[in-house]
Every structure is written in structure tokens, then in C-alpha cells.
Protein backbone atom coordinates (compact mmCIF):
# COMPACT_ATOMS: atom_id res chain seq x y z
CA UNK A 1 138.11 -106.30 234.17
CA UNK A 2 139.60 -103.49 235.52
CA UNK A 3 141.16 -100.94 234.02
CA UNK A 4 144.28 -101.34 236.26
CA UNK A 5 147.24 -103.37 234.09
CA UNK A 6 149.24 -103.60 237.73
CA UNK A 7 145.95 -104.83 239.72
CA UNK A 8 145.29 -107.03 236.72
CA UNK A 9 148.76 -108.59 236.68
CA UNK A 10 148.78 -109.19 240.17
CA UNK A 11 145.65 -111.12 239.96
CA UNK A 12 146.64 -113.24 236.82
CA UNK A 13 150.33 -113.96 238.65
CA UNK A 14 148.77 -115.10 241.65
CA UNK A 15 146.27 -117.41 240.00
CA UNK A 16 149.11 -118.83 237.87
CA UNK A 17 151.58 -119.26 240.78
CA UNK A 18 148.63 -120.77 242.91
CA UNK A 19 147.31 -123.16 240.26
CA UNK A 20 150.25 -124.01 238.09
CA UNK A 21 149.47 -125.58 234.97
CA UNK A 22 145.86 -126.11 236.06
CA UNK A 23 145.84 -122.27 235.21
CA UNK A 24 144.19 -121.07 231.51
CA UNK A 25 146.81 -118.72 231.28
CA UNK A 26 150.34 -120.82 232.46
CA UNK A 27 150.30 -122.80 229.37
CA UNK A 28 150.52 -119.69 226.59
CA UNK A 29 152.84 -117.97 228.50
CA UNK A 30 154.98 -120.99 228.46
CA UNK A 31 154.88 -121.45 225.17
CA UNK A 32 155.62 -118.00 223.89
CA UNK A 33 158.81 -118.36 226.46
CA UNK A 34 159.68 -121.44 223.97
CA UNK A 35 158.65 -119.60 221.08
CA UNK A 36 160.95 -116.68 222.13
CA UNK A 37 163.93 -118.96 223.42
CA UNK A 38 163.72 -120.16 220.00
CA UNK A 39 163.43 -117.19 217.83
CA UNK A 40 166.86 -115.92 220.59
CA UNK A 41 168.79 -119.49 219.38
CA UNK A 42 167.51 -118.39 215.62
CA UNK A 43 168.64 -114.76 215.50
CA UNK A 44 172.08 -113.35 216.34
CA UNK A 45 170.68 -110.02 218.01
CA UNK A 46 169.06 -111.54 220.20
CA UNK A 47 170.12 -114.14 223.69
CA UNK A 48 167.55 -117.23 224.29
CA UNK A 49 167.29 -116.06 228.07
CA UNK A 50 166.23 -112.81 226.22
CA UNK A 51 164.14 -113.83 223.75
CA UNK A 52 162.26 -116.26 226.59
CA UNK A 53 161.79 -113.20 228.69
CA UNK A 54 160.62 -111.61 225.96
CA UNK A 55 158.48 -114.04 224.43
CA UNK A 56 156.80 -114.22 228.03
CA UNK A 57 156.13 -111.40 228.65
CA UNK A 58 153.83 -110.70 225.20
CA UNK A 59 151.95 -113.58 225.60
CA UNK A 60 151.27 -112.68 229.62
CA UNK A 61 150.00 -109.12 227.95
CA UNK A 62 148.01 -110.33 225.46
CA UNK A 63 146.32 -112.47 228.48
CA UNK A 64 145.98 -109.60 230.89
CA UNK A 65 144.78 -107.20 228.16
CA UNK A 66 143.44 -109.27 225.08
């Protein structure tokens, strides 16, 4: 890997938009959007479209950079 986060995103977005869930990386990014919507409907300082966004976004990180 390279030690690029932008080039590195780029690559993992493209291989998840190209092979949907056939991707190793679409299905734990889903689910920490879930796992975020949820923890948004469970806490008041916090919105579910936030806490998907959120939720995303770590588990996209922790793929790019693990």
C-alpha cells in the first residue's frame, strides 16, 4: 500500500462502486453505517443520518488504513 490515504481511497471507492457487494470491503462499511444509524436513534446528541455517516466513514478508515 501506498502511503497516500487520498490515492488509497480512490482505489478502495472505485473497487466498491465497481463490484458492489461482491467487494471485501462494501459489507463492513455497511454495517458500521447500521451500527452508527443505530447508536444516532440511541443517543440524543447525535441524528441517525449522522451517526450513519459517521459510522461509515470509521469503518471505510479502518479498511483503507488497518
Amino acid at each position: 500500500m501506498s502511503d497516500n490515504f487520498v490515492d488509497d481511497a480512490k482505489a478502495e471507492i472505485s473497487g466498491m462502486a465497481k463490484e458492489g457487494m461482491r467487494h471485501p470491503s462494501t459489507k463492513p462499511v455497511l454495517t458500521g453505517a447500521a451500527v452508527g444509524a443505530a447508536a444516532g436513534l440511541l443517543l440524543p446528541v447525535l441524528s441517525i443520518p449522522a451517526g450513519l455517516v459517521i459510522g461509515a466513514g470509521i469503518m471505510f478508515y479502518k479498511r483503507v488504513r488497518p
